[in-house]
PDB file of N, CA and C in Angstrom:
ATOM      1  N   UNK A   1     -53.938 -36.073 -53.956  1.00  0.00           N
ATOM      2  CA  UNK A   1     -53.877 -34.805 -54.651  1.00  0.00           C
ATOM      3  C   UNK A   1     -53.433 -35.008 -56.100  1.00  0.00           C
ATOM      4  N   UNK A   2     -52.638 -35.693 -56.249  1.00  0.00           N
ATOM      5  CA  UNK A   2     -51.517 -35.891 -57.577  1.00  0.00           C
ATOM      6  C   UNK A   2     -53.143 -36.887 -58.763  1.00  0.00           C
ATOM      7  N   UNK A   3     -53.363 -37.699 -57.971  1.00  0.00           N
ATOM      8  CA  UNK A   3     -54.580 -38.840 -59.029  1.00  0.00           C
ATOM      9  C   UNK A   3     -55.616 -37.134 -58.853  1.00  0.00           C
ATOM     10  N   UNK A   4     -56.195 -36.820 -58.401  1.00  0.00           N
ATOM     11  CA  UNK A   4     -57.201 -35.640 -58.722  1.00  0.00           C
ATOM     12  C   UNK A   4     -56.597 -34.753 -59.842  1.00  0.00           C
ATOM     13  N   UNK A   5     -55.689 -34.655 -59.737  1.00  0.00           N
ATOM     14  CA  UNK A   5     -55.030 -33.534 -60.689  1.00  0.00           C
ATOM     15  C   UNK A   5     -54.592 -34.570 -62.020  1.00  0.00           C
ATOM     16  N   UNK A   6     -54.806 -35.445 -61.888  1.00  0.00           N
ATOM     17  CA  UNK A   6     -54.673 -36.384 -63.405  1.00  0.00           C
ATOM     18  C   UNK A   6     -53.791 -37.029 -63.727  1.00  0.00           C
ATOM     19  N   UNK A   7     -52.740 -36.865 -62.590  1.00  0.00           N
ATOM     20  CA  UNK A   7     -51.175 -37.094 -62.965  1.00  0.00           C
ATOM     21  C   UNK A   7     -51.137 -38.719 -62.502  1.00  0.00           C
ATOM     22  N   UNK A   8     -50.448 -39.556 -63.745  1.00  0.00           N
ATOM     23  CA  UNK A   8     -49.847 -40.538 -63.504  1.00  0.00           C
ATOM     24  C   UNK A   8     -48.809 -40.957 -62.030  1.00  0.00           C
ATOM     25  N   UNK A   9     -49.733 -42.146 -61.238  1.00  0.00           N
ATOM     26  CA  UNK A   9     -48.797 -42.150 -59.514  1.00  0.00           C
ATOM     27  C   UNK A   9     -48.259 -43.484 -60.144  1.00  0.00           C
ATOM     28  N   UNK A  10     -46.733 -43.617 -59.381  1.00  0.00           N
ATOM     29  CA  UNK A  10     -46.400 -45.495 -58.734  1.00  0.00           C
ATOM     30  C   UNK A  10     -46.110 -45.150 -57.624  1.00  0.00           C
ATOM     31  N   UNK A  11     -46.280 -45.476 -57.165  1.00  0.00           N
ATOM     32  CA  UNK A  11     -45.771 -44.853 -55.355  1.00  0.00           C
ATOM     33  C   UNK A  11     -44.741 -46.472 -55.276  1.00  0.00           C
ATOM     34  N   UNK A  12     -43.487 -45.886 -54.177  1.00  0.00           N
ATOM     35  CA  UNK A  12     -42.641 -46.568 -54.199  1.00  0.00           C
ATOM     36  C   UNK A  12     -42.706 -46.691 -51.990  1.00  0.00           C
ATOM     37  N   UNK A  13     -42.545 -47.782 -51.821  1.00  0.00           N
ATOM     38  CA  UNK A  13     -42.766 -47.929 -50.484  1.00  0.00           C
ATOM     39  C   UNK A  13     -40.814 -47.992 -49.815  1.00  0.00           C
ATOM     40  N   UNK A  14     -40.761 -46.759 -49.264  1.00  0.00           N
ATOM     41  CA  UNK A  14     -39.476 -47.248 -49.175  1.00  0.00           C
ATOM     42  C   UNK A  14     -39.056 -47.733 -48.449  1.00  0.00           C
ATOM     43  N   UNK A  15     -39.475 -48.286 -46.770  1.00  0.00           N
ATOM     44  CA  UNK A  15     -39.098 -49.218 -45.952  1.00  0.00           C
ATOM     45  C   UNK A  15     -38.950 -50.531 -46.301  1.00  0.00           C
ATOM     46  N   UNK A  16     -40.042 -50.886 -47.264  1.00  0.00           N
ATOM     47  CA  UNK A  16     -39.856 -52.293 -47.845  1.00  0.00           C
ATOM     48  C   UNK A  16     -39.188 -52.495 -49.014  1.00  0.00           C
ATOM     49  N   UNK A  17     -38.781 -51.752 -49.920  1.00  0.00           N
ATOM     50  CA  UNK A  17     -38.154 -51.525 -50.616  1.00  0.00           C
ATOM     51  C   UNK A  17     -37.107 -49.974 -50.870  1.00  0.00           C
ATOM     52  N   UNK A  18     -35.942 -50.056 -50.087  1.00  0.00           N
ATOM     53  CA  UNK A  18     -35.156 -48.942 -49.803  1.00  0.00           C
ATOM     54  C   UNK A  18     -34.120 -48.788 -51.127  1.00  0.00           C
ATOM     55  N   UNK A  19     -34.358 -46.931 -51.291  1.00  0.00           N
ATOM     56  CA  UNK A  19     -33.097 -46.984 -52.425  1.00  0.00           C
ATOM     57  C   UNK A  19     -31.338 -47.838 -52.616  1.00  0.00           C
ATOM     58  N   UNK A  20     -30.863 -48.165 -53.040  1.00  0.00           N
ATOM     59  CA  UNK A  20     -29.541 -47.892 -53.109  1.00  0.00           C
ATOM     60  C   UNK A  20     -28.834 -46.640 -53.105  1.00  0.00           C
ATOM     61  N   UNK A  21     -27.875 -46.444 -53.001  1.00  0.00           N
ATOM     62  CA  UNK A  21     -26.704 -45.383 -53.106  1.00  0.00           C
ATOM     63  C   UNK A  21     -26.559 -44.705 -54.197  1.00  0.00           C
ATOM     64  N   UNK A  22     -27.067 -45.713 -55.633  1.00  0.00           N
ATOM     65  CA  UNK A  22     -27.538 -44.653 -56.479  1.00  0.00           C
ATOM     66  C   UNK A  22     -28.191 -44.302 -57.137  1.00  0.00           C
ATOM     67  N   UNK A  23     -29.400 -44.776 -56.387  1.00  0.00           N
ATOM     68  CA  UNK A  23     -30.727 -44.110 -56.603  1.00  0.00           C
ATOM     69  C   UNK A  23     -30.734 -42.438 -55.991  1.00  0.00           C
ATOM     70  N   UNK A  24     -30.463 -42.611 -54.275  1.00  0.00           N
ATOM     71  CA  UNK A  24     -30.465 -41.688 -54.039  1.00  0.00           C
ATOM     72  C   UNK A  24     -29.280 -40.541 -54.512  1.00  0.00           C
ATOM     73  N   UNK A  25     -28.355 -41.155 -55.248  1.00  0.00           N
ATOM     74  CA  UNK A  25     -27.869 -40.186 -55.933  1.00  0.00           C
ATOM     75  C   UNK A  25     -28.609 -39.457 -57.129  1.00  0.00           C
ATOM     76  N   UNK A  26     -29.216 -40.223 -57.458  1.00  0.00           N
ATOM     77  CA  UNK A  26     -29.981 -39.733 -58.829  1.00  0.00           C
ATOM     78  C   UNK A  26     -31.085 -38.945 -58.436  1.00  0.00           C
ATOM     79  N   UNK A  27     -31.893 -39.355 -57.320  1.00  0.00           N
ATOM     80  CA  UNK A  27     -32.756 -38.538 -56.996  1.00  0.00           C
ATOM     81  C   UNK A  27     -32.257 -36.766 -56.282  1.00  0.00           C
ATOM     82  N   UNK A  28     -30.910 -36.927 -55.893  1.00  0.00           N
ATOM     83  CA  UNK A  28     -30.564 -35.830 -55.566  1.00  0.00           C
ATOM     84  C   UNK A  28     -30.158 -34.740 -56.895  1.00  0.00           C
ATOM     85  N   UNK A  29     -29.767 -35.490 -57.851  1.00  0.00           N
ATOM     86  CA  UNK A  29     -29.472 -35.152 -59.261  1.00  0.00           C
ATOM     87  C   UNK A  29     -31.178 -34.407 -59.603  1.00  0.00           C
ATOM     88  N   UNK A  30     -31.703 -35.300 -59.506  1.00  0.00           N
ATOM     89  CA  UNK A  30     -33.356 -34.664 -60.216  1.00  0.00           C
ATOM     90  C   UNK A  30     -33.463 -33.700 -59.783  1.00  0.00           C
ATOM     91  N   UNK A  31     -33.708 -33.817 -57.817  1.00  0.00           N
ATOM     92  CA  UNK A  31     -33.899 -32.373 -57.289  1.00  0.00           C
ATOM     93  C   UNK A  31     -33.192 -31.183 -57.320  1.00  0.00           C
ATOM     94  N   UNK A  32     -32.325 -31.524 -58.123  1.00  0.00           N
ATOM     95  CA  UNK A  32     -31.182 -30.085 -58.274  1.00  0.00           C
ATOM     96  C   UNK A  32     -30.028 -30.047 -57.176  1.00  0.00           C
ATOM     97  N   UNK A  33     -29.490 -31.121 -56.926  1.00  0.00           N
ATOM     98  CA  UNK A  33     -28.344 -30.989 -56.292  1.00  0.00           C
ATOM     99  C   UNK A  33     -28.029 -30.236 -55.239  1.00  0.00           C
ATOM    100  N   UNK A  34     -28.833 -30.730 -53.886  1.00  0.00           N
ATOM    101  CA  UNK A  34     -29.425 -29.639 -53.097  1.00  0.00           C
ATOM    102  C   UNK A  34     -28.591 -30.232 -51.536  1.00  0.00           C
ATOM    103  N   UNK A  35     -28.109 -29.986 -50.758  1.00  0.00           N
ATOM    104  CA  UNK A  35     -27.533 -30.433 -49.939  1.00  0.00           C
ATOM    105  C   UNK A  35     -27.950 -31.804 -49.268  1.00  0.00           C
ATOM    106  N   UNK A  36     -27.134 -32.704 -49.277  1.00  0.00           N
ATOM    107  CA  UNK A  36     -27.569 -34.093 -49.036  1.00  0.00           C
ATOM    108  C   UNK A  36     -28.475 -33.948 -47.486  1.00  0.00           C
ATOM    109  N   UNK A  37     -28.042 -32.927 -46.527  1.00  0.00           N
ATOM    110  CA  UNK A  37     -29.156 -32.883 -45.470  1.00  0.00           C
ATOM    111  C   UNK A  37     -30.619 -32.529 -45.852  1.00  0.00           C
ATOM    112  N   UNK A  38     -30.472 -31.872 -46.737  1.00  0.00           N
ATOM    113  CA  UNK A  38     -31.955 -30.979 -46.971  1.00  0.00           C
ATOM    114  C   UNK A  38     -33.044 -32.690 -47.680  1.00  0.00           C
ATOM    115  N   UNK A  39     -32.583 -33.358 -47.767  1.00  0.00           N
ATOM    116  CA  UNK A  39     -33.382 -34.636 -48.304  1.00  0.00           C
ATOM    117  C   UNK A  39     -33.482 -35.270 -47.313  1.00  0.00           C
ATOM    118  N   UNK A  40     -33.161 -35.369 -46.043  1.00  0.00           N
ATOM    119  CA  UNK A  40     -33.402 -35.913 -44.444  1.00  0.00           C
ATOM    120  C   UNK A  40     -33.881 -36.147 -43.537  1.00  0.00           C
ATOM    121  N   UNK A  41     -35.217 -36.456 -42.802  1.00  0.00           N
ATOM    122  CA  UNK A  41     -35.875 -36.235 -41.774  1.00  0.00           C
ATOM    123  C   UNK A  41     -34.631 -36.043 -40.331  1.00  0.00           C
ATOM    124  N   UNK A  42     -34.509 -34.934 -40.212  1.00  0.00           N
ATOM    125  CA  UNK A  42     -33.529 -34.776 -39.185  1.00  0.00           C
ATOM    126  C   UNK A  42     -34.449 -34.785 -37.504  1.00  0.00           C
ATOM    127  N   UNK A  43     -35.676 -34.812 -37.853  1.00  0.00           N
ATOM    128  CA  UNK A  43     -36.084 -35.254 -36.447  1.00  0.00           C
ATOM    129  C   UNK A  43     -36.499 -36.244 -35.757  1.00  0.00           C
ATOM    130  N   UNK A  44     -35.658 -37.331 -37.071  1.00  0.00           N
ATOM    131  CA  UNK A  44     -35.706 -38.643 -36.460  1.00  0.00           C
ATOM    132  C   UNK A  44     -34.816 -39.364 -35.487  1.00  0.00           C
ATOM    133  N   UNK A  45     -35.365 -40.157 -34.670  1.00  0.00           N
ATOM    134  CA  UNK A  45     -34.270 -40.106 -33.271  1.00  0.00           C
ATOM    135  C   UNK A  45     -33.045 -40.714 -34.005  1.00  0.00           C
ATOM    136  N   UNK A  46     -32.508 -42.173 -35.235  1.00  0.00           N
ATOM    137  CA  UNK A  46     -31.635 -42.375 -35.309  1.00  0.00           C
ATOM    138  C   UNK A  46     -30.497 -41.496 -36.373  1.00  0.00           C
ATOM    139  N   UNK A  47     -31.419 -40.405 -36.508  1.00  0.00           N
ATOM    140  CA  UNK A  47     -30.281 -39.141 -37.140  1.00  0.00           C
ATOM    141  C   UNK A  47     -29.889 -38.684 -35.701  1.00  0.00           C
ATOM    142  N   UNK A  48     -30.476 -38.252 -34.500  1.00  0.00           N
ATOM    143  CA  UNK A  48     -29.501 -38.106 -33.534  1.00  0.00           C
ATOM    144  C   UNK A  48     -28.721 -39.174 -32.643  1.00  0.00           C
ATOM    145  N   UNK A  49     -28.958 -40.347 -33.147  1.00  0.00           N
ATOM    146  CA  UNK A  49     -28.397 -41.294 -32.064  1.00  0.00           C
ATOM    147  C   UNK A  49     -27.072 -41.288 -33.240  1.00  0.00           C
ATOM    148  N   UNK A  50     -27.248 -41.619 -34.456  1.00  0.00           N
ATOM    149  CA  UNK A  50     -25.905 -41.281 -35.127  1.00  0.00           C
ATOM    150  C   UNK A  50     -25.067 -39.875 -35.354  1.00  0.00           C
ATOM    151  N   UNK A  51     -25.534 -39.128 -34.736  1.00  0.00           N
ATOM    152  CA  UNK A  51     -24.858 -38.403 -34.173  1.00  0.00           C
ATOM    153  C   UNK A  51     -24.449 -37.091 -35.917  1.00  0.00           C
ATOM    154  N   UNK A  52     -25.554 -37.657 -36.676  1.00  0.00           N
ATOM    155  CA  UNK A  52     -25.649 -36.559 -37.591  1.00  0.00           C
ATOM    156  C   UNK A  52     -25.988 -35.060 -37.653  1.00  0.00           C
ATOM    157  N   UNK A  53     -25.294 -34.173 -38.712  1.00  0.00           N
ATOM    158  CA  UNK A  53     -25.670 -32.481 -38.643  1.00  0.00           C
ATOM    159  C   UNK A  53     -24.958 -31.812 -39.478  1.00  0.00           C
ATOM    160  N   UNK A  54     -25.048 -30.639 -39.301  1.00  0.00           N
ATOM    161  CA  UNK A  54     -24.550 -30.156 -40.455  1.00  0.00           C
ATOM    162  C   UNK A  54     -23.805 -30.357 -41.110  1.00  0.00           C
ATOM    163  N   UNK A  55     -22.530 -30.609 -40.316  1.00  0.00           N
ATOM    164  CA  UNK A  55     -20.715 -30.849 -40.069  1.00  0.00           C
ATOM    165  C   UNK A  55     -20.565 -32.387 -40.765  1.00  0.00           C
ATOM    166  N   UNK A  56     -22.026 -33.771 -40.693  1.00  0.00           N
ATOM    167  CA  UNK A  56     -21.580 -34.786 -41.762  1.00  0.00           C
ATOM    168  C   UNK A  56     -21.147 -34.552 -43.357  1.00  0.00           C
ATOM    169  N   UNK A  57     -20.192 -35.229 -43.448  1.00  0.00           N
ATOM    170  CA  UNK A  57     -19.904 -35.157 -44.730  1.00  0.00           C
ATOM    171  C   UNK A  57     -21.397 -36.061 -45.973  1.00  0.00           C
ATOM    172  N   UNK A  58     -21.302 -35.352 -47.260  1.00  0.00           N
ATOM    173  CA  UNK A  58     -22.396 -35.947 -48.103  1.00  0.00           C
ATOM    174  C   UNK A  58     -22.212 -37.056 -48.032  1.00  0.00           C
ATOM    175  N   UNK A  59     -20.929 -38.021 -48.167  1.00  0.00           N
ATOM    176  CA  UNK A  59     -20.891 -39.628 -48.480  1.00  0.00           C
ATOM    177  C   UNK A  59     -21.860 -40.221 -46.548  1.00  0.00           C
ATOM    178  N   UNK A  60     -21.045 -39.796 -45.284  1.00  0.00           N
ATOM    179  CA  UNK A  60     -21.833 -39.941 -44.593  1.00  0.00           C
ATOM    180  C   UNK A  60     -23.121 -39.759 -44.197  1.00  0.00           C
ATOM    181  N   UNK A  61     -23.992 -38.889 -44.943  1.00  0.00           N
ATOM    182  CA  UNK A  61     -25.717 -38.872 -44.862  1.00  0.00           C
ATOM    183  C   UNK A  61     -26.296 -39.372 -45.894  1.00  0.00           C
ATOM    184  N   UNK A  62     -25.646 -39.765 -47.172  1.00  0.00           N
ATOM    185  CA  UNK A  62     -26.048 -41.059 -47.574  1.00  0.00           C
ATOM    186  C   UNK A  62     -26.071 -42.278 -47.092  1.00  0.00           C
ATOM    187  N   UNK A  63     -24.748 -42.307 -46.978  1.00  0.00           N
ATOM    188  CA  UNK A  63     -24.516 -43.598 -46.378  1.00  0.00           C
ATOM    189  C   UNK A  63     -25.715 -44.293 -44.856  1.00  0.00           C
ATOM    190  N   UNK A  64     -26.255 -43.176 -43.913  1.00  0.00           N
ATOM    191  CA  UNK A  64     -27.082 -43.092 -43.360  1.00  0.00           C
ATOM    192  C   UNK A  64     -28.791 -43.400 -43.841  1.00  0.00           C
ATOM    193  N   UNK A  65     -28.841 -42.613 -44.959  1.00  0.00           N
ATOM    194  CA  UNK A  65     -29.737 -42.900 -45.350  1.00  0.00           C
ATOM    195  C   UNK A  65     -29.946 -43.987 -46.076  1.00  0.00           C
ATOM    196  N   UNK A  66     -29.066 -44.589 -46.951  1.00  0.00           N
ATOM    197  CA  UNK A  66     -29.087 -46.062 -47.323  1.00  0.00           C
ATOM    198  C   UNK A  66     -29.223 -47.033 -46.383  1.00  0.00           C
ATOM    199  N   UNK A  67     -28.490 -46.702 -45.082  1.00  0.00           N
ATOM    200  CA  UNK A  67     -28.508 -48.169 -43.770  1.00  0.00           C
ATOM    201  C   UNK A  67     -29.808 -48.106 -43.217  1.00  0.00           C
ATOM    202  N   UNK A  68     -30.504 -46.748 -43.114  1.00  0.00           N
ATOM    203  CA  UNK A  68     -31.496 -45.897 -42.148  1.00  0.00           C
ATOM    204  C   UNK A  68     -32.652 -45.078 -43.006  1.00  0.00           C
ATOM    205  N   UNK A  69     -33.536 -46.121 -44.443  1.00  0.00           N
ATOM    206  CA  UNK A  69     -34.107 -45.313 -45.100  1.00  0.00           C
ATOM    207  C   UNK A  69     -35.079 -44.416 -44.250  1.00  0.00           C
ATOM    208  N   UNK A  70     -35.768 -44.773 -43.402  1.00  0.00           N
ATOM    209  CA  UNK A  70     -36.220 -43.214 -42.238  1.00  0.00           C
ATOM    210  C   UNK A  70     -36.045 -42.311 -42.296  1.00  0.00           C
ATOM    211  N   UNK A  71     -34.449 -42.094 -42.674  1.00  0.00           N
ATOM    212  CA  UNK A  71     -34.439 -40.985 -42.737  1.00  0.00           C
ATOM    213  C   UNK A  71     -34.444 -40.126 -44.353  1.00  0.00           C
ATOM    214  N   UNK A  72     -35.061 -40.567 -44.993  1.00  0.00           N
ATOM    215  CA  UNK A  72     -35.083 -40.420 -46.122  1.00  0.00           C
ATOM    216  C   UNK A  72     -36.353 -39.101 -46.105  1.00  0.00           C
ATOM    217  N   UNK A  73     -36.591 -37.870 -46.583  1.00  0.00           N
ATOM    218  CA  UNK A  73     -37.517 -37.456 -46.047  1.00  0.00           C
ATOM    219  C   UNK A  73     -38.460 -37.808 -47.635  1.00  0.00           C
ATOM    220  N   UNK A  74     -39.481 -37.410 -47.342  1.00  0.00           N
ATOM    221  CA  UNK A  74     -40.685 -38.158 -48.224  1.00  0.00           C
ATOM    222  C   UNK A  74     -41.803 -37.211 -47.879  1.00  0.00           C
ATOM    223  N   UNK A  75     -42.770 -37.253 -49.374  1.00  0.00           N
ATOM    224  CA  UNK A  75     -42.538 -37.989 -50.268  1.00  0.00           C
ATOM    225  C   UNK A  75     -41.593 -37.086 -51.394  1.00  0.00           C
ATOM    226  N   UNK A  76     -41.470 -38.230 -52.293  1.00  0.00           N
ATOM    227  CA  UNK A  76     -40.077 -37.183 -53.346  1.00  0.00           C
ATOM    228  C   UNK A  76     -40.727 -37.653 -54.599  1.00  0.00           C
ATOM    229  N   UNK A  77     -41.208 -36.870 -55.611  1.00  0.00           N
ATOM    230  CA  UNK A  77     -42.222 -36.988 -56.707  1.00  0.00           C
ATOM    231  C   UNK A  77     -40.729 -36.619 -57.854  1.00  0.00           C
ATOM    232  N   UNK A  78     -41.252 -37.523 -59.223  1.00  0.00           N
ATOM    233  CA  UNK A  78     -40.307 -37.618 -60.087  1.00  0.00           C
ATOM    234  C   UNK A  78     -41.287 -37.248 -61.223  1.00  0.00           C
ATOM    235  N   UNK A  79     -40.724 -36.482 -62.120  1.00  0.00           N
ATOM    236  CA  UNK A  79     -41.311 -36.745 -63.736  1.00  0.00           C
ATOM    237  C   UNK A  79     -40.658 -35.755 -64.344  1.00  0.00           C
ATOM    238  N   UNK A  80     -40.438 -36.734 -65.578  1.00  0.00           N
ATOM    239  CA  UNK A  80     -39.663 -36.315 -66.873  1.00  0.00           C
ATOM    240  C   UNK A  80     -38.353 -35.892 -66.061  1.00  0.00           C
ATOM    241  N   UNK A  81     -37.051 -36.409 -65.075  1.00  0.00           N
ATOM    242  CA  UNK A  81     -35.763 -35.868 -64.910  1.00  0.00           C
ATOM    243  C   UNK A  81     -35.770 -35.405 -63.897  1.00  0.00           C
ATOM    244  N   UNK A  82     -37.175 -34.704 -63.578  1.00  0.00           N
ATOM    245  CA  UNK A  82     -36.997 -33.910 -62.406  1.00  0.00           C
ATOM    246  C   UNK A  82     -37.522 -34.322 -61.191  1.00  0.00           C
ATOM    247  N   UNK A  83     -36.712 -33.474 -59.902  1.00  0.00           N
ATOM    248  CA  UNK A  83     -37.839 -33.742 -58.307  1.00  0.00           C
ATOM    249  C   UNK A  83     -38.066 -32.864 -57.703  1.00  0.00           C
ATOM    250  N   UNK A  84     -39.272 -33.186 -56.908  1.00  0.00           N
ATOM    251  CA  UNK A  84     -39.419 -32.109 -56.057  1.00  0.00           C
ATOM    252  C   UNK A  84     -39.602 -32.957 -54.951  1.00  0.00           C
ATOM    253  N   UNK A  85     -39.127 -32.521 -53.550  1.00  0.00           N
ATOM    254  CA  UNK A  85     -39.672 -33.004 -51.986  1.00  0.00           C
ATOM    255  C   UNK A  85     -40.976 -32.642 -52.025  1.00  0.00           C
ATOM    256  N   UNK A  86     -42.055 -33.411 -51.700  1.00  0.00           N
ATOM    257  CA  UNK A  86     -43.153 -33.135 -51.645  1.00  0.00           C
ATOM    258  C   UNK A  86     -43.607 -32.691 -50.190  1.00  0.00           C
ATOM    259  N   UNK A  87     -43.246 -31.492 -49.496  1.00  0.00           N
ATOM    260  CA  UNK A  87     -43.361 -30.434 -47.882  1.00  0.00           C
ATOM    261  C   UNK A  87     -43.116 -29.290 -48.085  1.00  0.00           C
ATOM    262  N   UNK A  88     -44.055 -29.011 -48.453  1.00  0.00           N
ATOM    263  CA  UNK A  88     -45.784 -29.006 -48.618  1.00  0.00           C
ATOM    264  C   UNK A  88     -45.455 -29.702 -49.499  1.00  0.00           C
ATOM    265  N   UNK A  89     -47.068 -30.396 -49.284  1.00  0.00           N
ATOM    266  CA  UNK A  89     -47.392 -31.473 -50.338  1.00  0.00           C
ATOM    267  C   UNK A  89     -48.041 -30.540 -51.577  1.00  0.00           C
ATOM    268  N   UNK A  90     -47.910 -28.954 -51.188  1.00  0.00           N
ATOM    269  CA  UNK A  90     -48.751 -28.213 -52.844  1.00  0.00           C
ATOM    270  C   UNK A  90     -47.237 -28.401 -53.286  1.00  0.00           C
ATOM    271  N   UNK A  91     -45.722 -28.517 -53.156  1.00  0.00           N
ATOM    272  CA  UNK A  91     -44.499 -27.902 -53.788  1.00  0.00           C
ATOM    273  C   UNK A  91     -44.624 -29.395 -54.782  1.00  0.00           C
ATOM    274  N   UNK A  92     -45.519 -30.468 -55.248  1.00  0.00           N
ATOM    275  CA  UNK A  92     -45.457 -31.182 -55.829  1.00  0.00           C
ATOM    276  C   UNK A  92     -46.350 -30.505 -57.588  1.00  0.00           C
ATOM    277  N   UNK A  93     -47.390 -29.674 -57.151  1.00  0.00           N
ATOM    278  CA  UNK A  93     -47.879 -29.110 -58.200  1.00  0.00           C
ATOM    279  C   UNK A  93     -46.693 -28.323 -59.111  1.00  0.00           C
ATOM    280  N   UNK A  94     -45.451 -28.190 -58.604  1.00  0.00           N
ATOM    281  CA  UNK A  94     -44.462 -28.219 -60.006  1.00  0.00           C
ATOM    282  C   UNK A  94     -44.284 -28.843 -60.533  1.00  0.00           C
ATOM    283  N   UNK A  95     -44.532 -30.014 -60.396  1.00  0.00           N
ATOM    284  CA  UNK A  95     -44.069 -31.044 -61.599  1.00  0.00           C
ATOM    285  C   UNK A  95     -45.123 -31.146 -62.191  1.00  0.00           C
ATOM    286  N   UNK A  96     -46.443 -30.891 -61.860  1.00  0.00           N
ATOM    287  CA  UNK A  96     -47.644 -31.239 -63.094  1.00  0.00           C
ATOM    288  C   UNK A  96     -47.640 -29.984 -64.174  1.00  0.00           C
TER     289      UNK A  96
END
């Protein structure tokens, strides 16, 4: 969608290459500082085998998501400062 619409891609693979601690800080910074769950795939089984939810603290669902990029939810589109979660993949046409 993003190459049709003209927009410059790097796509970043994050299982093989997983953020650090402050990346995903920064990326939470871009998206507007939005509750560290809301960036999560929470219906992944090792968000319930760790026993994550509302009640984790932010340093603990990072910290999750740094050990456990899975749960990282995706994709997360960057330009010029800003992010958007791309679900729906149209909530990415804000950044173009």
């Amino acid at each position: 969608m993003l190459e049709v619409a003209g927009a410059e891609v790097s796509l970043r693979r994050y299982l093989d290459d997983a953020p650090d601690l402050a990346e995903l800080q920064a990326a939470r910074a871009a998206l507007g500082m939005p509750p560290v769950i809301a960036m999560m795939r929470k219906g992944e089984a090792v968000f319930k085998t760790l026993g994550l939810g509302p009640q984790s603290s932010d340093d603990a669902l990072l910290a999750a998501m740094v050990a456990h990029p899975i749960l990282i939810e995706r994709p997360i589109a960057f330009k010029d400062g800003r992010a958007v979660i791309g679900r729906p993949p149209e909530a990415v046409q804000d950044l173009l």
